[in-house]
PDB file of N, CA and C in Angstrom:
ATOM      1  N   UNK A   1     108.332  81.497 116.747  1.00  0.00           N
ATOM      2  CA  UNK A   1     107.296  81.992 115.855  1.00  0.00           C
ATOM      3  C   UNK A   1     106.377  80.840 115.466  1.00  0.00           C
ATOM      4  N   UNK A   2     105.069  81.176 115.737  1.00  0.00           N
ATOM      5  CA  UNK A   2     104.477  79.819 115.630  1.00  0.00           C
ATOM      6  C   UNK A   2     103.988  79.788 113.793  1.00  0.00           C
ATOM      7  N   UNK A   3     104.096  80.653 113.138  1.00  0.00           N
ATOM      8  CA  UNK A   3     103.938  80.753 111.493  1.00  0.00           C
ATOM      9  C   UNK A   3     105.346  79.547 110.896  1.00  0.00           C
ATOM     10  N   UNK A   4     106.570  80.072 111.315  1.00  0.00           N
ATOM     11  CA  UNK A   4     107.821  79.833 110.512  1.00  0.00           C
ATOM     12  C   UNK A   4     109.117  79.020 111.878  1.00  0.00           C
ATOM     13  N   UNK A   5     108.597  78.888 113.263  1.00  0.00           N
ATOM     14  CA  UNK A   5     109.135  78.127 113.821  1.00  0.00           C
ATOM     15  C   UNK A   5     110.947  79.099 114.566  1.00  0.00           C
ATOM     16  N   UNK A   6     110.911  79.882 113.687  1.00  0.00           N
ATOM     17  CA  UNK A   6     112.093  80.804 114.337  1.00  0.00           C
ATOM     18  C   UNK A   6     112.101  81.098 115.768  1.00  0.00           C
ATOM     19  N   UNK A   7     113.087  81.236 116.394  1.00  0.00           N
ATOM     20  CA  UNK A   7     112.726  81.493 117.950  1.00  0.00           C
ATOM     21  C   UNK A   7     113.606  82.886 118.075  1.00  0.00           C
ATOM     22  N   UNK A   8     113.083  83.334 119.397  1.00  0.00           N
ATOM     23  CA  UNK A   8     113.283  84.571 119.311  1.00  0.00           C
ATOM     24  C   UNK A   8     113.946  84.432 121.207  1.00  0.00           C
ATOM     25  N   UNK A   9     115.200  85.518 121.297  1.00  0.00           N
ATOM     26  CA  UNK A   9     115.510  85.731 123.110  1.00  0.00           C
ATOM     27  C   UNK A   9     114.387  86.332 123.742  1.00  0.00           C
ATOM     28  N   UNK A  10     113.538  87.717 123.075  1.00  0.00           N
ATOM     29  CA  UNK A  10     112.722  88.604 124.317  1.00  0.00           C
ATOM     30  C   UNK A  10     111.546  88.815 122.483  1.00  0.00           C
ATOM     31  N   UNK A  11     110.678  89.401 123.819  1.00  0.00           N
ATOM     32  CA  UNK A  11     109.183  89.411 123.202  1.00  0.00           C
ATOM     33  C   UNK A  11     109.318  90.225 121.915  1.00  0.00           C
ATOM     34  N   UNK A  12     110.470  91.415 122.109  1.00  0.00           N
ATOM     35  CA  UNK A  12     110.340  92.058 120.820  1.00  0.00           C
ATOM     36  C   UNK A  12     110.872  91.459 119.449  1.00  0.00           C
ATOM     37  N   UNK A  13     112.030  90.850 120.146  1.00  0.00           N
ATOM     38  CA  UNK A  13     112.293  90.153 118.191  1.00  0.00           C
ATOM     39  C   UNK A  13     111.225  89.595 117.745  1.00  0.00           C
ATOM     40  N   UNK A  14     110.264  88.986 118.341  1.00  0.00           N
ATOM     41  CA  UNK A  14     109.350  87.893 117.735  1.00  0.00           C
ATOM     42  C   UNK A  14     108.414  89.029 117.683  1.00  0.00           C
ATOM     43  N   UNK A  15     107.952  90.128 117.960  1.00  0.00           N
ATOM     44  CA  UNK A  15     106.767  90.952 117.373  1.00  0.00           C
ATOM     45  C   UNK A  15     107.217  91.712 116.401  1.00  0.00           C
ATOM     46  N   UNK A  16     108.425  92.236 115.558  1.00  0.00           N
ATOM     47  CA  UNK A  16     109.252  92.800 114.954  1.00  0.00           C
ATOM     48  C   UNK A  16     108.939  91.528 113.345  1.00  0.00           C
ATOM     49  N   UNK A  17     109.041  90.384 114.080  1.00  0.00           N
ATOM     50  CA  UNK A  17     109.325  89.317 113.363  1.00  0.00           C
ATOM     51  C   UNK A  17     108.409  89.057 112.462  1.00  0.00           C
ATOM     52  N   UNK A  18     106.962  89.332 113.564  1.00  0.00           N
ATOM     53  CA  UNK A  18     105.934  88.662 113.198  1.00  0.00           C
ATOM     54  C   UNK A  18     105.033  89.762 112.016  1.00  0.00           C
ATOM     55  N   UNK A  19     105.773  90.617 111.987  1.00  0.00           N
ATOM     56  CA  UNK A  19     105.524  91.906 110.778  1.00  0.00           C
ATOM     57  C   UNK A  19     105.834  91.394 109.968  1.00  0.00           C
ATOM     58  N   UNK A  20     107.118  90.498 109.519  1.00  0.00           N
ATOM     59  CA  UNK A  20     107.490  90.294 108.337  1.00  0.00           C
ATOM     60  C   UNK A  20     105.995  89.154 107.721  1.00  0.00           C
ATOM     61  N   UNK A  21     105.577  88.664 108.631  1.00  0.00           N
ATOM     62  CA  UNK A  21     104.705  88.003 108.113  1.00  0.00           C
ATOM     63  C   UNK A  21     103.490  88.390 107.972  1.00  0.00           C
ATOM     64  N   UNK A  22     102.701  89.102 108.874  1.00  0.00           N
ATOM     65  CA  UNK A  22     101.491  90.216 108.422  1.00  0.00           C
ATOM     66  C   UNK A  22     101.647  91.339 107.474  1.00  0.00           C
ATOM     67  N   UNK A  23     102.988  91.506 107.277  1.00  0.00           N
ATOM     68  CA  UNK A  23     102.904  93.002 106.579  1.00  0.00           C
ATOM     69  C   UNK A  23     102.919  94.350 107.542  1.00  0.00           C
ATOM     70  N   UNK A  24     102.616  93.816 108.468  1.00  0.00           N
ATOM     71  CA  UNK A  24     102.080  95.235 109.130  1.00  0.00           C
ATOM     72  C   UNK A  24     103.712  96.467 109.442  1.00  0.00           C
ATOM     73  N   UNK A  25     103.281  97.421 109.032  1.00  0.00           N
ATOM     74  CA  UNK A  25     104.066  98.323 108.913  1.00  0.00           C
ATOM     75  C   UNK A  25     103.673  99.993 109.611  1.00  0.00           C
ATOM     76  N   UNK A  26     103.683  99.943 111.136  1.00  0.00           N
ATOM     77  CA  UNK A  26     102.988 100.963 111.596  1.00  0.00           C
ATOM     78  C   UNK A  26     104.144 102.548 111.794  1.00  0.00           C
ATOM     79  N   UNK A  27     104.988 102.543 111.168  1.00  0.00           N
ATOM     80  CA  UNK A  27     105.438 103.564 111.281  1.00  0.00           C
ATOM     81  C   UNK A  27     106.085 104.171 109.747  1.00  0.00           C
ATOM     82  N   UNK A  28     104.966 104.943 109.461  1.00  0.00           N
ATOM     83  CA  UNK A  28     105.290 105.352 107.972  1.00  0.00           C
ATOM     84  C   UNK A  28     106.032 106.670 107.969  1.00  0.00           C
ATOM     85  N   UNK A  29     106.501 107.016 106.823  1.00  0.00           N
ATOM     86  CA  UNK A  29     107.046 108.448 106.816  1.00  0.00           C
ATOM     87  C   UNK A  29     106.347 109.296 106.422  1.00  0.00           C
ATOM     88  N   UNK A  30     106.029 110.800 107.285  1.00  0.00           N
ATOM     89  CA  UNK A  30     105.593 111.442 106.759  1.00  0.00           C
ATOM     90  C   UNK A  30     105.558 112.155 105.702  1.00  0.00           C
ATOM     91  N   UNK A  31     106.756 112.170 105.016  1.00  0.00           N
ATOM     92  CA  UNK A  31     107.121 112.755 103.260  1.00  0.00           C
ATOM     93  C   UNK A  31     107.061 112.026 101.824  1.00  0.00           C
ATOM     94  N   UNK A  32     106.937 110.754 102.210  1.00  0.00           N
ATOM     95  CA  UNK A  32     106.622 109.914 101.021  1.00  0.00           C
ATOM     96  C   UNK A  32     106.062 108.618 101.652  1.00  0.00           C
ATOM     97  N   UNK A  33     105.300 107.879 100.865  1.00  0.00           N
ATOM     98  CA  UNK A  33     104.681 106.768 100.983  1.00  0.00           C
ATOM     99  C   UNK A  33     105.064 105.391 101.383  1.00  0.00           C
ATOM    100  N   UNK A  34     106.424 105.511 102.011  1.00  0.00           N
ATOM    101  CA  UNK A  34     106.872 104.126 102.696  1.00  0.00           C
ATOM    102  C   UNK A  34     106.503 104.259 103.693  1.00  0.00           C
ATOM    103  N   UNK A  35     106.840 103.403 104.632  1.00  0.00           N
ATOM    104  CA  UNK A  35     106.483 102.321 105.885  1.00  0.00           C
ATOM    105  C   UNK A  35     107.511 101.616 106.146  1.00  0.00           C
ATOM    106  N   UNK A  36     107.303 101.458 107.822  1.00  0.00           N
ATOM    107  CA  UNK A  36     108.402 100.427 107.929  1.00  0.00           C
ATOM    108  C   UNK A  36     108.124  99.818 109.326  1.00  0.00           C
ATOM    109  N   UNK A  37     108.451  98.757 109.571  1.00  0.00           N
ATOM    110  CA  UNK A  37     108.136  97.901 110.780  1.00  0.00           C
ATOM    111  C   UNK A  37     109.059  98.285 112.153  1.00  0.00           C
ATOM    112  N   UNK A  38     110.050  98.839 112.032  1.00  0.00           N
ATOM    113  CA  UNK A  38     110.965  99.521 113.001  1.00  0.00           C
ATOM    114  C   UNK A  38     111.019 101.139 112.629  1.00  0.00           C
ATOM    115  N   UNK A  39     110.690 101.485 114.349  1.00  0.00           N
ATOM    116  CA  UNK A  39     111.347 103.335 114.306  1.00  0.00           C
ATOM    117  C   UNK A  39     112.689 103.404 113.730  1.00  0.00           C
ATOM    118  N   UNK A  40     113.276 102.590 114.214  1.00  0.00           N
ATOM    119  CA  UNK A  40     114.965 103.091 114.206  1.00  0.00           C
ATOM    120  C   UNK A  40     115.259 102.741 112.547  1.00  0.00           C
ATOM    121  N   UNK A  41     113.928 101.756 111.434  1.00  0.00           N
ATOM    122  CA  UNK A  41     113.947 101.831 110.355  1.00  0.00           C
ATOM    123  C   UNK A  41     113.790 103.226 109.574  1.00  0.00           C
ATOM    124  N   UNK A  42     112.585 103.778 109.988  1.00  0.00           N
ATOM    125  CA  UNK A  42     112.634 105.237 109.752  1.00  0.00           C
ATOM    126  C   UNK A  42     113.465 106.411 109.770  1.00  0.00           C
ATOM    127  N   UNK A  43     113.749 105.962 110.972  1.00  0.00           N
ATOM    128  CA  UNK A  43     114.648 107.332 110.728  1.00  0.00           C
ATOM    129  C   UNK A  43     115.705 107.372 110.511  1.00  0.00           C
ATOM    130  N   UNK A  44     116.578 105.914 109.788  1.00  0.00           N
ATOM    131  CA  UNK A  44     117.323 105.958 108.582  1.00  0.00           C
ATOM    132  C   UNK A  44     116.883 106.624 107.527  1.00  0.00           C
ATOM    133  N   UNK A  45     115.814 106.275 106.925  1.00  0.00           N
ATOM    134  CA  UNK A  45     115.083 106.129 106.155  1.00  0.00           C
ATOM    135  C   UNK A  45     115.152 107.249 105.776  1.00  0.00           C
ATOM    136  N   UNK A  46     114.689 108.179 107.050  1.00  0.00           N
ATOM    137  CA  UNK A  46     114.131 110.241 106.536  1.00  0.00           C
ATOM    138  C   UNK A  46     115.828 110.640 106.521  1.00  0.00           C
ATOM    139  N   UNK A  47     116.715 110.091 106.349  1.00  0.00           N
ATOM    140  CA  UNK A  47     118.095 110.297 105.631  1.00  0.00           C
ATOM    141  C   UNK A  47     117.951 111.020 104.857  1.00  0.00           C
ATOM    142  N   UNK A  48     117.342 110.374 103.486  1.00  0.00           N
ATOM    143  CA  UNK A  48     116.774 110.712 102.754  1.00  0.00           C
ATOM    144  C   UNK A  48     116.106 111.829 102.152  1.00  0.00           C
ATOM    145  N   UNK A  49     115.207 112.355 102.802  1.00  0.00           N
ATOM    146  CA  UNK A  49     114.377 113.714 103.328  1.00  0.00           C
ATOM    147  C   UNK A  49     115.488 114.715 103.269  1.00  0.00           C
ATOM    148  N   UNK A  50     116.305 114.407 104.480  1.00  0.00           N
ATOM    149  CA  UNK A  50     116.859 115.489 105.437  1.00  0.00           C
ATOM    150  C   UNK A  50     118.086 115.892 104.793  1.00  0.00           C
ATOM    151  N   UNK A  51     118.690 114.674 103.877  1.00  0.00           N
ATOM    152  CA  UNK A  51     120.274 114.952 103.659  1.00  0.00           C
ATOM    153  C   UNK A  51     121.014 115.174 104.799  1.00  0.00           C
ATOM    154  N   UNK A  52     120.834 114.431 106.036  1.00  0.00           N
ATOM    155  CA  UNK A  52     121.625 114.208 107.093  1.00  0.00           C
ATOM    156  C   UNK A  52     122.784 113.539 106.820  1.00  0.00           C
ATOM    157  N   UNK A  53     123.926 113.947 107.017  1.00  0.00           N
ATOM    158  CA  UNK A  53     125.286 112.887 106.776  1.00  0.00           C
ATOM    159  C   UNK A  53     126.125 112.719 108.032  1.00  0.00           C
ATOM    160  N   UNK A  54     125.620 111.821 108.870  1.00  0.00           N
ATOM    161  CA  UNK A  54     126.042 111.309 110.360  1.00  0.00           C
ATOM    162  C   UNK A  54     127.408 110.774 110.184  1.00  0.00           C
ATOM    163  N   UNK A  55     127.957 110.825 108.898  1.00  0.00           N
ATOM    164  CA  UNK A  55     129.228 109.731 109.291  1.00  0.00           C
ATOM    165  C   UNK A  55     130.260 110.816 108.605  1.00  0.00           C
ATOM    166  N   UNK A  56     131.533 110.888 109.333  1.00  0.00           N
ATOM    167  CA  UNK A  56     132.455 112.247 108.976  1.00  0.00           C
ATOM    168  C   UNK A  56     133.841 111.055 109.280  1.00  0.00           C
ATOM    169  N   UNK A  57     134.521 110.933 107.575  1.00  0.00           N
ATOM    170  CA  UNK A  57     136.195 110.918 107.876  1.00  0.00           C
ATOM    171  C   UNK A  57     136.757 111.790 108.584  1.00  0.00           C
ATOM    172  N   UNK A  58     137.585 111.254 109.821  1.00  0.00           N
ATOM    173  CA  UNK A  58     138.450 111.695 110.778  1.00  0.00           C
ATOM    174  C   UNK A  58     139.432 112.476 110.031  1.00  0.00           C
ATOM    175  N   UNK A  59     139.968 111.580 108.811  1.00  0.00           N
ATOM    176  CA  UNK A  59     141.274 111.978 108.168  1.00  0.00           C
ATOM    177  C   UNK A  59     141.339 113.198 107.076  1.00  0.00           C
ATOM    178  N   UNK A  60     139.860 113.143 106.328  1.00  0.00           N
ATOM    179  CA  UNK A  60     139.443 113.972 105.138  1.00  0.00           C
ATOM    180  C   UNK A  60     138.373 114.583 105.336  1.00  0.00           C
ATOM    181  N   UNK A  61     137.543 114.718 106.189  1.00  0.00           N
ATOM    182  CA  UNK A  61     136.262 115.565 106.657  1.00  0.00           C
ATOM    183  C   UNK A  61     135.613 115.169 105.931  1.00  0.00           C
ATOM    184  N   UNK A  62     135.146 114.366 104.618  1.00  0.00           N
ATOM    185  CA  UNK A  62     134.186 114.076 104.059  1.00  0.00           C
ATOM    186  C   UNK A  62     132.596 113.190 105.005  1.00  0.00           C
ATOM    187  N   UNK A  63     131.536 113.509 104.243  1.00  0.00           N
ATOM    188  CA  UNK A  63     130.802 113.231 105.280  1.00  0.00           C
ATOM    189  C   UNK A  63     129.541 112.086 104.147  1.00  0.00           C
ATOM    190  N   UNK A  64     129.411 111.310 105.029  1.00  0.00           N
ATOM    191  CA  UNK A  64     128.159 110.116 103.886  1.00  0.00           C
ATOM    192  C   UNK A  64     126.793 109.834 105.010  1.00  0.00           C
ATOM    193  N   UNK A  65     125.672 109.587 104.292  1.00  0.00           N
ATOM    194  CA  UNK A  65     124.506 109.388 105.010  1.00  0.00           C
ATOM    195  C   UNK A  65     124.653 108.381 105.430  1.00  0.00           C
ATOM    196  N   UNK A  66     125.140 107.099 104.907  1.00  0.00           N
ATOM    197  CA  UNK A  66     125.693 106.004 105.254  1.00  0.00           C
ATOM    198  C   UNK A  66     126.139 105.098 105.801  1.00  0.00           C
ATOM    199  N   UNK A  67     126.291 104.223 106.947  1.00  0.00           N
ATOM    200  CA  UNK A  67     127.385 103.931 107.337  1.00  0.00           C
ATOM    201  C   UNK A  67     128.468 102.895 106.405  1.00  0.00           C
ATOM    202  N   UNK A  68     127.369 102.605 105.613  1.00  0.00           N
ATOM    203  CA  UNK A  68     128.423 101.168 104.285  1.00  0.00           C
ATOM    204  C   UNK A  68     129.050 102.056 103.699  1.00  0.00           C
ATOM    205  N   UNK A  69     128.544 103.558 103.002  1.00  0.00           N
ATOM    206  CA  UNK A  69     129.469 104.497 102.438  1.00  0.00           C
ATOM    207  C   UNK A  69     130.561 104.580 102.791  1.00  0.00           C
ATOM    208  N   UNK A  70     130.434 105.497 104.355  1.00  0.00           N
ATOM    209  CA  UNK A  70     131.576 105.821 105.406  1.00  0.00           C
ATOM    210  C   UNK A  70     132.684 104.403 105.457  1.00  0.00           C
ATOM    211  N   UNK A  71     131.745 103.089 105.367  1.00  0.00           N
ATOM    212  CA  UNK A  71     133.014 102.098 105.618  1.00  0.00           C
ATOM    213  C   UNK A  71     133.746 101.770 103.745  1.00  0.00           C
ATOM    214  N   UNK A  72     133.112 102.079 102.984  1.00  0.00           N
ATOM    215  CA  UNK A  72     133.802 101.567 101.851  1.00  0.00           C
ATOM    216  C   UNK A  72     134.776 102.727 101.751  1.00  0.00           C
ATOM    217  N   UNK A  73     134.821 104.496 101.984  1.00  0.00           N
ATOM    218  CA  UNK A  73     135.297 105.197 101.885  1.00  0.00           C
ATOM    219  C   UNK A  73     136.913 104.948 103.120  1.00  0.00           C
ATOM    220  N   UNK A  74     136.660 104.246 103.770  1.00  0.00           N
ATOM    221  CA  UNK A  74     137.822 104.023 105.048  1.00  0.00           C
ATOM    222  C   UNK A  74     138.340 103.440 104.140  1.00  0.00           C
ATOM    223  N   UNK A  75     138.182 102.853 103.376  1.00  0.00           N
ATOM    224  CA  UNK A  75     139.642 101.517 102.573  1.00  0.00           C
ATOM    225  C   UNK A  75     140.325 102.469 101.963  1.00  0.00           C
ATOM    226  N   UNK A  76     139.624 103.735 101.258  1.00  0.00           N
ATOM    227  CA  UNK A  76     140.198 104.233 100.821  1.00  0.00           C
ATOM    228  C   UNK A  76     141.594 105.087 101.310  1.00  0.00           C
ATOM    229  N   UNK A  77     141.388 105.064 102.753  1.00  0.00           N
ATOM    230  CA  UNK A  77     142.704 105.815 103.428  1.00  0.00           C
ATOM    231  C   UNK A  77     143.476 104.612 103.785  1.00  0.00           C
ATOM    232  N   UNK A  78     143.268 103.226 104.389  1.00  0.00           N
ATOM    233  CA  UNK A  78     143.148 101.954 104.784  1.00  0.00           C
ATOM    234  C   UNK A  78     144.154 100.876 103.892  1.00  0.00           C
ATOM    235  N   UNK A  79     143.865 101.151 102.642  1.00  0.00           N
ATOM    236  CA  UNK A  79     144.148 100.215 102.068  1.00  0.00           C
ATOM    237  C   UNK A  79     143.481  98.712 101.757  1.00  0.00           C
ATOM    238  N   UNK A  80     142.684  98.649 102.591  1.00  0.00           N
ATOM    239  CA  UNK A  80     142.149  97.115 103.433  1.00  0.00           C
ATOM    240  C   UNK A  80     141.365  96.836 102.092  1.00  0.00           C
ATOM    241  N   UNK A  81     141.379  95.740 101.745  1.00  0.00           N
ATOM    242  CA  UNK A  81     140.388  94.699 100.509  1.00  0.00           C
ATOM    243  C   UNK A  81     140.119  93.476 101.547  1.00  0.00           C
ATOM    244  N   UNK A  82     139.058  93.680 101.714  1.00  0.00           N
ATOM    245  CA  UNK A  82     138.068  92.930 102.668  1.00  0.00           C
ATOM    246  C   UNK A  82     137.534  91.528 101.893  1.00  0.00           C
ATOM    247  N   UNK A  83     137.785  91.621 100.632  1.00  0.00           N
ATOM    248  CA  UNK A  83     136.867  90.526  99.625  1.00  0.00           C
ATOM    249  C   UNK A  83     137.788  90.209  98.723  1.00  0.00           C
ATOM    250  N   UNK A  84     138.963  88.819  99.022  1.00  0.00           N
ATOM    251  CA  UNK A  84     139.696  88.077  98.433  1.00  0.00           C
ATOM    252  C   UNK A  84     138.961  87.009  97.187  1.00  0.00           C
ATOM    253  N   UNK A  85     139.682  87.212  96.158  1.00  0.00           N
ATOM    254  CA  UNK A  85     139.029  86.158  95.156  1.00  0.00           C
ATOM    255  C   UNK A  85     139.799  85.075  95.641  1.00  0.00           C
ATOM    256  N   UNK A  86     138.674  84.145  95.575  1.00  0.00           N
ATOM    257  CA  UNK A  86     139.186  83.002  95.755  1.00  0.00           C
ATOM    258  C   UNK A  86     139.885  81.640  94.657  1.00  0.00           C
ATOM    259  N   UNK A  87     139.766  82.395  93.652  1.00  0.00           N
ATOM    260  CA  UNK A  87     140.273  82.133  92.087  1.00  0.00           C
ATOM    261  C   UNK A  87     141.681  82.808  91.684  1.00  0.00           C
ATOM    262  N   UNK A  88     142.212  83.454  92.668  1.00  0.00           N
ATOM    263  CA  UNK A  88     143.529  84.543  92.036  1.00  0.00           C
ATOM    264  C   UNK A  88     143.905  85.523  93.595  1.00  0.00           C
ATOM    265  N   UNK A  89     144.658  86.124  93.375  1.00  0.00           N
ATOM    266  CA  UNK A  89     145.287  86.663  94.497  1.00  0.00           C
ATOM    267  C   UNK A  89     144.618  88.103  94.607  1.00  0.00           C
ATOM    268  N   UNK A  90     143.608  88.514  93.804  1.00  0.00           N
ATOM    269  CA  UNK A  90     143.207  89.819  93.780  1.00  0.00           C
ATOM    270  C   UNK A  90     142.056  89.758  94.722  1.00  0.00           C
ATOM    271  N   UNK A  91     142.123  90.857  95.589  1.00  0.00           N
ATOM    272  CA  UNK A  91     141.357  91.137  96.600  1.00  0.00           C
ATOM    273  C   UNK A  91     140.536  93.042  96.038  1.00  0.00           C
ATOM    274  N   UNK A  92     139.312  92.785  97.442  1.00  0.00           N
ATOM    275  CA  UNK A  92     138.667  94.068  96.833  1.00  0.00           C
ATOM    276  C   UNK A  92     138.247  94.770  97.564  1.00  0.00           C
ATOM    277  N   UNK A  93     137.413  95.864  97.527  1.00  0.00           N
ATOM    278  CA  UNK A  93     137.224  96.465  98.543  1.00  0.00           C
ATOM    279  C   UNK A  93     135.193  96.769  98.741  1.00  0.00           C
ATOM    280  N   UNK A  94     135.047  95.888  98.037  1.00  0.00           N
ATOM    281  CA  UNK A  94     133.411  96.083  98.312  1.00  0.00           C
ATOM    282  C   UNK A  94     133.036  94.768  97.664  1.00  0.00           C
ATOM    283  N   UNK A  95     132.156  94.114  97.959  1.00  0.00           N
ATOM    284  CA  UNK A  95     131.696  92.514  97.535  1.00  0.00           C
ATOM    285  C   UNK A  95     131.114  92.677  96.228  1.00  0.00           C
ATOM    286  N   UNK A  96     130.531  93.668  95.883  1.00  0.00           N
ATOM    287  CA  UNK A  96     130.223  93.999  94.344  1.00  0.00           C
ATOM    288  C   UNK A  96     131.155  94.296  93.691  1.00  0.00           C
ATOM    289  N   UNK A  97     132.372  94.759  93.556  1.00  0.00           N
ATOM    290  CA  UNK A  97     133.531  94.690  93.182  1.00  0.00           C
ATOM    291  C   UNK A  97     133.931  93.034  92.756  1.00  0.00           C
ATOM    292  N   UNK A  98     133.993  92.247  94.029  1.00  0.00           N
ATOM    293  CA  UNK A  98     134.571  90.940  93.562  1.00  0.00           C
ATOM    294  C   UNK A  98     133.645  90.010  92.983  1.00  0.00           C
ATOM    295  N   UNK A  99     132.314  90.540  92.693  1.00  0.00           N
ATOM    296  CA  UNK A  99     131.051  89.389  91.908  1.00  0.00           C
ATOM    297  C   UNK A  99     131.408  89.828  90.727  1.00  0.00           C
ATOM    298  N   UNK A 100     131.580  90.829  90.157  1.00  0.00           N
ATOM    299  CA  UNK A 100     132.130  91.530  88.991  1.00  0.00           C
ATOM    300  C   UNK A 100     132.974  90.562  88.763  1.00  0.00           C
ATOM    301  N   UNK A 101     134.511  91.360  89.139  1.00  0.00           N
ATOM    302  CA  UNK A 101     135.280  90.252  89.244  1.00  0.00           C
ATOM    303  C   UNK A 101     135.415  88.966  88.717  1.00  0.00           C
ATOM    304  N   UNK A 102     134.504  88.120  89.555  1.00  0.00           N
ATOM    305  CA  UNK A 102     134.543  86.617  89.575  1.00  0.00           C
ATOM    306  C   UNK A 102     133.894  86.371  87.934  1.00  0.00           C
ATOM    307  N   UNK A 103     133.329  87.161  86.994  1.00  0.00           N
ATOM    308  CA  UNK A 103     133.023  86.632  85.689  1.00  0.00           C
ATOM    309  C   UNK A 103     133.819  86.704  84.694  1.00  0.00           C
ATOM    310  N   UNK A 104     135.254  87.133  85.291  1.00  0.00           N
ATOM    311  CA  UNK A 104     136.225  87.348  84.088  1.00  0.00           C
ATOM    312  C   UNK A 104     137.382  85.698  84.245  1.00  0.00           C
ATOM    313  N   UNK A 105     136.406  84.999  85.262  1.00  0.00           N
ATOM    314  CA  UNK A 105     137.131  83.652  85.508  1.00  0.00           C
ATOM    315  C   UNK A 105     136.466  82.545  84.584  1.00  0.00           C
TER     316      UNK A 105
END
């Protein structure tokens, strides 16, 4: 990037890139007033809109627009605490959980 010096493998990261620095935002949504520099940003995005919920527990059929949803909801069958304090033996299951956390130290 000749603005910020970043390098890029193929032509598209660096034109993707080079939005962050013009602003330019050519694919807006048609239902409300955002924009966004990637398609595949959008049509996360019209999530939103649609109340599409692409992500379905195997175990409980529950369904999230999400995929961070869908993964914080897996611990819940899982068990798994992904985010160990590093002050105490208590671990967590979402990183906002353990910033919390970390002020009772």
């Amino acid at each position: 990037c000749g603005e910020c010096g970043k390098a890029f493998k193929g032509s598209s990261g660096l034109r993707y890139h080079m939005r962050d620095h013009t602003g330019e935002r050519p694919y807006p949504c048609p239902q409300c007033p955002k924009a966004f520099k990637r398609s595949s940003l959008l049509q996360t995005h019209q999530r939103v809109h649609t109340g599409l919920r692409a992500f379905q527990c195997s175990q409980c059929g529950l369904t999230f627009k999400w995929a961070s949803h869908y993964q914080y909801h897996q611990r819940q069958h899982t068990g798994e605490r992904p985010y160990p304090c590093p002050l105490c033996p208590k671990a967590f299951k979402n990183s906002s959980s353990l910033r919390r956390h970390r002020h009772t130290h």
